[in-house]
Protein backbone atom coordinates (compact mmCIF):
# COMPACT_ATOMS: atom_id res chain seq x y z
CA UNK A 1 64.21 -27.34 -59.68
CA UNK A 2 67.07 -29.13 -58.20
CA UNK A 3 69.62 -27.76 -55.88
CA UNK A 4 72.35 -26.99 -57.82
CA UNK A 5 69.87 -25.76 -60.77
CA UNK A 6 68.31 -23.32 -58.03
CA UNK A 7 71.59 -22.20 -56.76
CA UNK A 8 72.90 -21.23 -60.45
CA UNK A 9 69.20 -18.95 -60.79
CA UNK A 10 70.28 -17.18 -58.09
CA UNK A 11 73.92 -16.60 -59.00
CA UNK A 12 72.37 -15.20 -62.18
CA UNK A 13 70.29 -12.76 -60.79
CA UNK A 14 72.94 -11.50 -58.88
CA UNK A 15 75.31 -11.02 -61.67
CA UNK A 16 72.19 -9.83 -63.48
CA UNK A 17 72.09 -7.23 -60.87
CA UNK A 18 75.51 -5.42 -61.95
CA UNK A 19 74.69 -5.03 -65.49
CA UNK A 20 72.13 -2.39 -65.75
CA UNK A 21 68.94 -4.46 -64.29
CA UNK A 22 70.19 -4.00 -60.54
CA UNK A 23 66.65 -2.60 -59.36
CA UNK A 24 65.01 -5.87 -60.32
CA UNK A 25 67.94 -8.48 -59.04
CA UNK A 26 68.15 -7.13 -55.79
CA UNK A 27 66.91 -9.55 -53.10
CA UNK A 28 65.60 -9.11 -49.66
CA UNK A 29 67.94 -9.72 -47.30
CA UNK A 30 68.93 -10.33 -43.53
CA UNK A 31 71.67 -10.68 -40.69
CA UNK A 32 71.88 -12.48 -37.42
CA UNK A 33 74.79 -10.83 -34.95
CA UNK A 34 75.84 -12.98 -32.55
CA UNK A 35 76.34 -11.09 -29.19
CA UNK A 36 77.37 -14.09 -27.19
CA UNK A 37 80.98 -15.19 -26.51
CA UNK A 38 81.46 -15.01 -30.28
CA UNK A 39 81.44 -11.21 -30.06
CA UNK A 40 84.03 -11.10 -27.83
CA UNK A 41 86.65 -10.92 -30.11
CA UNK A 42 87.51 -7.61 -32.23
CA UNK A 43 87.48 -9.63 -35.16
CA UNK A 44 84.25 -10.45 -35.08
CA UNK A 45 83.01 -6.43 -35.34
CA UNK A 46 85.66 -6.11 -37.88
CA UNK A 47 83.98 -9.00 -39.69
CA UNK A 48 80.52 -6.97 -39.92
CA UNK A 49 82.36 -3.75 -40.66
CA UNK A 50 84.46 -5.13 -42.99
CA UNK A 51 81.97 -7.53 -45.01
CA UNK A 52 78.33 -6.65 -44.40
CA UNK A 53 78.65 -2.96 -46.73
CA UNK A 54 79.31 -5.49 -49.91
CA UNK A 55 76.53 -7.70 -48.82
CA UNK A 56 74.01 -5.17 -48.53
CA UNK A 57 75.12 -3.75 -52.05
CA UNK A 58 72.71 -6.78 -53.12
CA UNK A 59 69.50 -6.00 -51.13
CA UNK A 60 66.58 -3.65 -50.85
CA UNK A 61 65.84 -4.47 -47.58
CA UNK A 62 67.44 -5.53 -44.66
CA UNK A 63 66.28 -7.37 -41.30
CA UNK A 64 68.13 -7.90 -38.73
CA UNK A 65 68.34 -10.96 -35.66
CA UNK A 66 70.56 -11.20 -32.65
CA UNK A 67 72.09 -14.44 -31.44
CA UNK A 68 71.49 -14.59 -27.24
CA UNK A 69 70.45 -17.10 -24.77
CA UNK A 70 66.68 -16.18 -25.58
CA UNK A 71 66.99 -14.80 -29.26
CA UNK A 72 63.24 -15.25 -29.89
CA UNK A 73 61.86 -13.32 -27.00
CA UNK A 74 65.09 -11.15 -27.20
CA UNK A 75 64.58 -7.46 -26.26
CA UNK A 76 67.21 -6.57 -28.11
CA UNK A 77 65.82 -5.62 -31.65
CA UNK A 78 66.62 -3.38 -34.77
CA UNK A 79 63.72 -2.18 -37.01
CA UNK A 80 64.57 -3.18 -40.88
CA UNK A 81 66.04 -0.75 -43.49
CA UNK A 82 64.06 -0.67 -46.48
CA UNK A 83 66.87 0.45 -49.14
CA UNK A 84 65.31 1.06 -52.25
CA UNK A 85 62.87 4.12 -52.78
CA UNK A 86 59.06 3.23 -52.25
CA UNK A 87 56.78 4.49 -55.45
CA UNK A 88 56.02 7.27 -52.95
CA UNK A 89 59.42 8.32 -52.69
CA UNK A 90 60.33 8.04 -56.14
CA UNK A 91 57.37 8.25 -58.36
CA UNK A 92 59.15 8.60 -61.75
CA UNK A 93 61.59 5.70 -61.03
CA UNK A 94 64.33 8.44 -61.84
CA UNK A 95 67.61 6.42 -61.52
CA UNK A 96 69.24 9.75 -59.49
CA UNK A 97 66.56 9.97 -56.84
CA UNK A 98 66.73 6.10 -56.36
CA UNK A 99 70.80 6.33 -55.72
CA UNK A 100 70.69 9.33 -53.28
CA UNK A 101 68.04 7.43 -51.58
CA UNK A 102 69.80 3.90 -51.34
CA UNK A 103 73.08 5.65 -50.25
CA UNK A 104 71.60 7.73 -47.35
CA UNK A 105 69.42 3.87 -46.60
CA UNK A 106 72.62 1.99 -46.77
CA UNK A 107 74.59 4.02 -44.24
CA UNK A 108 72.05 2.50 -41.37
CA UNK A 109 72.89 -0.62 -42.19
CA UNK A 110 76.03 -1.63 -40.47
CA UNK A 111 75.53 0.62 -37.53
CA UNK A 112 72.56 -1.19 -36.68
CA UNK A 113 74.07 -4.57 -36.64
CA UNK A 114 77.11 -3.32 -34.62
CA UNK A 115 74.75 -2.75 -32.13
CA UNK A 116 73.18 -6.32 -31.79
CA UNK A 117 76.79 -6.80 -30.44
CA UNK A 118 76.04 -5.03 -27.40
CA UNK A 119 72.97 -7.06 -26.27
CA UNK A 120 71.92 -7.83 -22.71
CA UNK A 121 72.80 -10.80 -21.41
CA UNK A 122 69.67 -13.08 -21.40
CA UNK A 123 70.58 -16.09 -20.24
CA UNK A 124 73.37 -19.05 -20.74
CA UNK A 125 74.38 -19.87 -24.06
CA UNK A 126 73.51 -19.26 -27.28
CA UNK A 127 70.51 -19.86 -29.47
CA UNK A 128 71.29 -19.24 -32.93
CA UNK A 129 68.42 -21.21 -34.73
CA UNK A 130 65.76 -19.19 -32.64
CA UNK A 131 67.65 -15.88 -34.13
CA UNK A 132 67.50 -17.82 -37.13
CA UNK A 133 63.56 -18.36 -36.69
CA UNK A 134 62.88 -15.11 -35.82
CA UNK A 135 64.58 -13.68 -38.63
CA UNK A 136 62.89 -16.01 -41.53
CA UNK A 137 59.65 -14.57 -39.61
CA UNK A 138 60.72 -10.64 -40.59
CA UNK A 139 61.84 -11.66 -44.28
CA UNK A 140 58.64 -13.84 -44.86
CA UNK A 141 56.58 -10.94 -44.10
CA UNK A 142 58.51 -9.32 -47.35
CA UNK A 143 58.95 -12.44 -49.47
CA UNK A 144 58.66 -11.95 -52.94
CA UNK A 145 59.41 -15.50 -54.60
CA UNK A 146 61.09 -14.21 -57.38
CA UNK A 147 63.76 -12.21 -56.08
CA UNK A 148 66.91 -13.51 -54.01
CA UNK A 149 66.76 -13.81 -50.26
CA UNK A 150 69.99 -13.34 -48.74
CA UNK A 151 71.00 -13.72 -45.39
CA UNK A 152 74.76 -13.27 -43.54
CA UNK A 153 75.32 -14.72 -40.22
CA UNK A 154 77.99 -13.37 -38.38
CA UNK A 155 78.46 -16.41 -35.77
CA UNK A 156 80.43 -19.05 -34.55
CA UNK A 157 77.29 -21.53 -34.87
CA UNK A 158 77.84 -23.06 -31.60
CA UNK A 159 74.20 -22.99 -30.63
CA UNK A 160 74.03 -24.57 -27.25
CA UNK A 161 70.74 -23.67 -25.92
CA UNK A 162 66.83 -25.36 -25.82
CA UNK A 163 66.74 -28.66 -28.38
CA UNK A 164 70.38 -27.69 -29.72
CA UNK A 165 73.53 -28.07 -27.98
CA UNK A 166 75.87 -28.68 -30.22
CA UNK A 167 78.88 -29.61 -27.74
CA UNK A 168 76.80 -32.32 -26.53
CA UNK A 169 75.18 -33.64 -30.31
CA UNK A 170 75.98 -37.19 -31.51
CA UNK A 171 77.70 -36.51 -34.60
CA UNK A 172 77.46 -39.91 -36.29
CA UNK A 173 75.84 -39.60 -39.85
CA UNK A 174 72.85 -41.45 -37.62
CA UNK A 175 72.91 -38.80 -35.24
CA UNK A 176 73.05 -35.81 -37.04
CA UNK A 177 70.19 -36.91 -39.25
CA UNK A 178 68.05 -37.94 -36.20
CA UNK A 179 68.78 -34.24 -34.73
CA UNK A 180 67.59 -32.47 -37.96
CA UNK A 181 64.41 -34.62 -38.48
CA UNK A 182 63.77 -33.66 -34.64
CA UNK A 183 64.11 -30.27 -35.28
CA UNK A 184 62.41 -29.81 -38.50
CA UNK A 185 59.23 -32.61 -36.54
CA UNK A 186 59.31 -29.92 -34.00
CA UNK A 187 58.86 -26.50 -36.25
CA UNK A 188 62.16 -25.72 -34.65
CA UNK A 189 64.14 -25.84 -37.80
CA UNK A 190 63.61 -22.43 -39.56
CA UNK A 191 62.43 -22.34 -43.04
CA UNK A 192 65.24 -21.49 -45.53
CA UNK A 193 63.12 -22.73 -48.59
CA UNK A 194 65.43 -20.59 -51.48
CA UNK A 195 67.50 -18.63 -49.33
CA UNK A 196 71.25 -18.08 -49.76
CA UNK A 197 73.27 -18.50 -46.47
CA UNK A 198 76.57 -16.80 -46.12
CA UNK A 199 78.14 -17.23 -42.10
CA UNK A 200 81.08 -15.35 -41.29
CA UNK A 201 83.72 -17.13 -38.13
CA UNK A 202 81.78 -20.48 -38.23
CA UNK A 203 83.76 -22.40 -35.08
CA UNK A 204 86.16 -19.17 -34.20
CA UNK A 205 87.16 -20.23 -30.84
CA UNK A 206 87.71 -23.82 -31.99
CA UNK A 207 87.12 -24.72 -28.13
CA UNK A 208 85.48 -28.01 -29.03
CA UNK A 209 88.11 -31.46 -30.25
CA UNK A 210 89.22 -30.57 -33.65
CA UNK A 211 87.80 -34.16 -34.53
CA UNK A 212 84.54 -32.80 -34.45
CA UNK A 213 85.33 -29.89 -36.81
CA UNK A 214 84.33 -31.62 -40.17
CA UNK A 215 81.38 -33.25 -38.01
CA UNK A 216 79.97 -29.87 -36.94
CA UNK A 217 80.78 -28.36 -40.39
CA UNK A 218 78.39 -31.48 -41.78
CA UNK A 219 75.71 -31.06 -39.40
CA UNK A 220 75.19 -27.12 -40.23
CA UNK A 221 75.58 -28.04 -43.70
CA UNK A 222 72.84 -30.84 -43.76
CA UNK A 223 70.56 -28.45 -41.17
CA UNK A 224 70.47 -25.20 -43.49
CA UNK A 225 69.76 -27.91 -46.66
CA UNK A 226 67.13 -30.03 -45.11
CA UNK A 227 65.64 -26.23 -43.99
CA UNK A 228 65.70 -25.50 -47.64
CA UNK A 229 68.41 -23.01 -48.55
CA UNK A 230 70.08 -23.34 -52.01
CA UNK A 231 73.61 -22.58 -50.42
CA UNK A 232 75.49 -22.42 -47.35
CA UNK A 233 79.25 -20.70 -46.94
CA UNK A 234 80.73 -21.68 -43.52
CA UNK A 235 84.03 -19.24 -43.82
């Protein structure tokens, strides 16, 4: 199936999902917090307050990932929400049991992320594609090829730690291919196969020179395809 073919699929099962088959469309699902300079700003907290609830309208489950200089071995973790009602829970599949259950499920959400704002500082920089890694490691543990996998990233995407520094990356057409095949040679690159990306204040502080805007913006683009995700919104 080819790109755009996979990312119409999954557009339909979403819109599936709000006409009466919503138990079936929703997909598992995951966000990355960055708590580096990129939570700094109020904006960014009103970002996951603001947008995450309609997000997580989509999912059954949710896993979570903070961004910090060591996001990998990061000590600073959130256990997922499972939001639909197990067969345990809800035996008969009754409709009113499975609302009152997502409801209570879905209030957890965005109080957990909030928190991955407040990580300990561990280390220099940031190191978004090992949140990224580490993440893809939760969902795959869940992944059910048939339904949608979702994740939000609420980050600038200035990774500048390990393999990655971004500030520093030749951003010639040459360059940012090299850098991707490097990172996908070295299992570094995490695997997206079918996911949809969504990242929230993509290059906030715009600290960088504005010429490389449009560069960086291709890179991440060209990184989250190559990884194998049928979409990617930089807002």
């Amino acid at each position: 199936m080819g790109r755009v073919a996979a990312g119409v699929l999954a557009v339909g099962l979403v819109v599936a999902g709000s006409s009466g088959c919503a138990a079936q469309a929703r997909g598992l699902c995951g966000t990355v917090v960055d708590s580096t300079s990129y939570a700094e700003p109020a904006t960014s907290r009103g970002d996951v307050s603001a947008k995450l609830p309609e997000f997580t309208g989509g999912c059954d489950w949710m896993g979570f990932a903070a961004v910090t200089g060591a996001s990998e071995s990061s000590v600073c973790r959130e256990t997922p929400v499972r939001i639909a009602a197990t067969a345990q829970e809800n035996p008969n599949a009754n409709p009113v049991v499975e609302e009152r259950i997502r409801k209570h499920r879905l209030t957890q959400v965005v109080p957990k992320a909030l928190k991955l704002f407040d990580c300990p500082d561990e280390g220099k920089g940031s190191d978004v594609i090992g949140a990224l890694r580490y993440l893809v490691k939760q969902m795959g543990a869940q992944r059910q090829p048939e339904r949608v996998h979702r994740v939000a990233v609420f980050s600038d995407l200035i990774n500048n730690r390990g393999e990655l520094d971004v500030n520093k990356l030749d951003l010639s057409p040459a360059g940012r291919k090299g850098k991707i095949e490097e990172l996908r040679r070295t299992r570094l690159l995490p695997d997206l196969t079918g996911y949809e990306i969504v990242v929230h204040g993509f290059l906030r502080a715009k600290t960088s020179d504005p010429d490389r805007f449009p560069l960086l913006e291709s890179f991440w683009r060209d990184a989250f395809e190559a990884a194998g995700a049928v979409s990617a919104d930089l807002l």
